[in-house]
Protein backbone atom coordinates (compact mmCIF):
# COMPACT_ATOMS: atom_id res chain seq x y z
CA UNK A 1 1.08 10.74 13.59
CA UNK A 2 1.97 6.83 14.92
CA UNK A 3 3.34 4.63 12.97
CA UNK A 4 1.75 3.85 9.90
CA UNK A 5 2.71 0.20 9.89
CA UNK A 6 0.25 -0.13 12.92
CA UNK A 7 -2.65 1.72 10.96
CA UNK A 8 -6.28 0.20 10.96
CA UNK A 9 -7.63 2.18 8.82
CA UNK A 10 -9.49 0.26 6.43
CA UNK A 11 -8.62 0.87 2.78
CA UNK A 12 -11.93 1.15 0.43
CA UNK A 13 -10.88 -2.43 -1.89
CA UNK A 14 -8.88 -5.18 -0.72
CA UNK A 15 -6.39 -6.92 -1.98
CA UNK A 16 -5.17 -10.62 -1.86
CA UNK A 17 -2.16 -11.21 -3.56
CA UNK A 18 1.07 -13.72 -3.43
CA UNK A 19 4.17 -12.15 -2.36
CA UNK A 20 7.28 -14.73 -2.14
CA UNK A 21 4.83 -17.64 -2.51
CA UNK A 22 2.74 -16.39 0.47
CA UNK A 23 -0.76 -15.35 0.01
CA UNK A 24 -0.78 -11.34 1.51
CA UNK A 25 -4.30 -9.49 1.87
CA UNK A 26 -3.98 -6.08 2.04
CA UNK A 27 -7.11 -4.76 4.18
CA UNK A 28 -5.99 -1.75 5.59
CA UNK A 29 -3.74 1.18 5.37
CA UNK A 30 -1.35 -0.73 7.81
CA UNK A 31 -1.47 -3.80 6.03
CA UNK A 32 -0.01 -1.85 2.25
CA UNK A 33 2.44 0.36 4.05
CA UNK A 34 3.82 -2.81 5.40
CA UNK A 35 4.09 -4.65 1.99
CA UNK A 36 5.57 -1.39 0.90
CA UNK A 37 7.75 -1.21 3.12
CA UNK A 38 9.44 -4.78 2.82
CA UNK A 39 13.08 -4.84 1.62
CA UNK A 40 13.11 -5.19 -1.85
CA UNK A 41 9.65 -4.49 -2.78
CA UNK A 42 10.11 -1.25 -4.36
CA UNK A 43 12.61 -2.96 -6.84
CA UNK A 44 10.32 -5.33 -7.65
CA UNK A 45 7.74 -3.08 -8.92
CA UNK A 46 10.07 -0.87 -10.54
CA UNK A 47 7.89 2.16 -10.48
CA UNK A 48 9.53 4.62 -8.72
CA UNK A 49 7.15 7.74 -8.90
CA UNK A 50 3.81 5.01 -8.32
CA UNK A 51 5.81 3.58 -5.02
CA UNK A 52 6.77 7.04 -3.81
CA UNK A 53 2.74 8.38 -4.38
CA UNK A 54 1.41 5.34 -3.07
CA UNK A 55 3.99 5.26 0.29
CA UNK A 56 3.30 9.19 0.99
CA UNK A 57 -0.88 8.75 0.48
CA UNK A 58 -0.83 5.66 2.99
CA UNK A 59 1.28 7.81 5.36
CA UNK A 60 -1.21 10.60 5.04
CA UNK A 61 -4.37 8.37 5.13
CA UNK A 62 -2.43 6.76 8.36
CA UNK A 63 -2.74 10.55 10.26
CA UNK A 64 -6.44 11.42 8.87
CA UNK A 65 -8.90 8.23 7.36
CA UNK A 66 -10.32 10.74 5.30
CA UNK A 67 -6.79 10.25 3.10
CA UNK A 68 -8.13 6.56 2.50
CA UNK A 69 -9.91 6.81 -1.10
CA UNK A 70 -6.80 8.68 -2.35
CA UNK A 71 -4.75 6.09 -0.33
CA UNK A 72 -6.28 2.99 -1.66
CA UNK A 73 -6.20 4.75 -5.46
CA UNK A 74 -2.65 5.84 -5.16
CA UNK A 75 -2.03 1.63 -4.38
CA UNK A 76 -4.13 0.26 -7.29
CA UNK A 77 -2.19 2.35 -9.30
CA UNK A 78 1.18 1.17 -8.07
CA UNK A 79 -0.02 -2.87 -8.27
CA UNK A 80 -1.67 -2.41 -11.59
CA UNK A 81 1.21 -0.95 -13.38
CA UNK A 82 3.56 -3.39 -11.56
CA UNK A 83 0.92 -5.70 -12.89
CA UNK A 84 0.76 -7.47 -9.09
CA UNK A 85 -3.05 -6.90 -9.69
């Protein structure tokens, strides 16, 4: 497996939202594990178990696409409940 930051796997929703006062579309599995993986960010949604799901299903959609429905669910979950969405 590469890097997941570097991932073009399209996710199966995307995402626009504003992270410090920049707009941030999330399109693909590279794009969220990037925003995850920001300093700070998993403070900020204060869901531990939801960051830690959603971090581990991008890394696995990253190494096989087929991963990217679970991927892209495991996220909605973590913005929703960090109420991002």
């Amino acid at each position: 497996m590469g890097d997941p930051t570097e991932s073009r796997t399209p996710l199966t929703a995307t995402y626009t939202l504003t992270v410090d006062g920049e707009p941030f579309v999330i399109r693909t599995v590279g794009d969220a594990f990037r925003l995850l993986s920001k300093e700070g960010f998993a403070e900020l949604t204060e869901q531990g178990d939801a960051y830690v799901a959603a971090k581990a299903a991008l890394e696995r959609a990253a190494a096989d696409a087929i991963m990217t429905q679970a991927a892209t669910d495991a996220l909605r979950v973590l913005l929703a409940r960090s109420k991002l969405l």
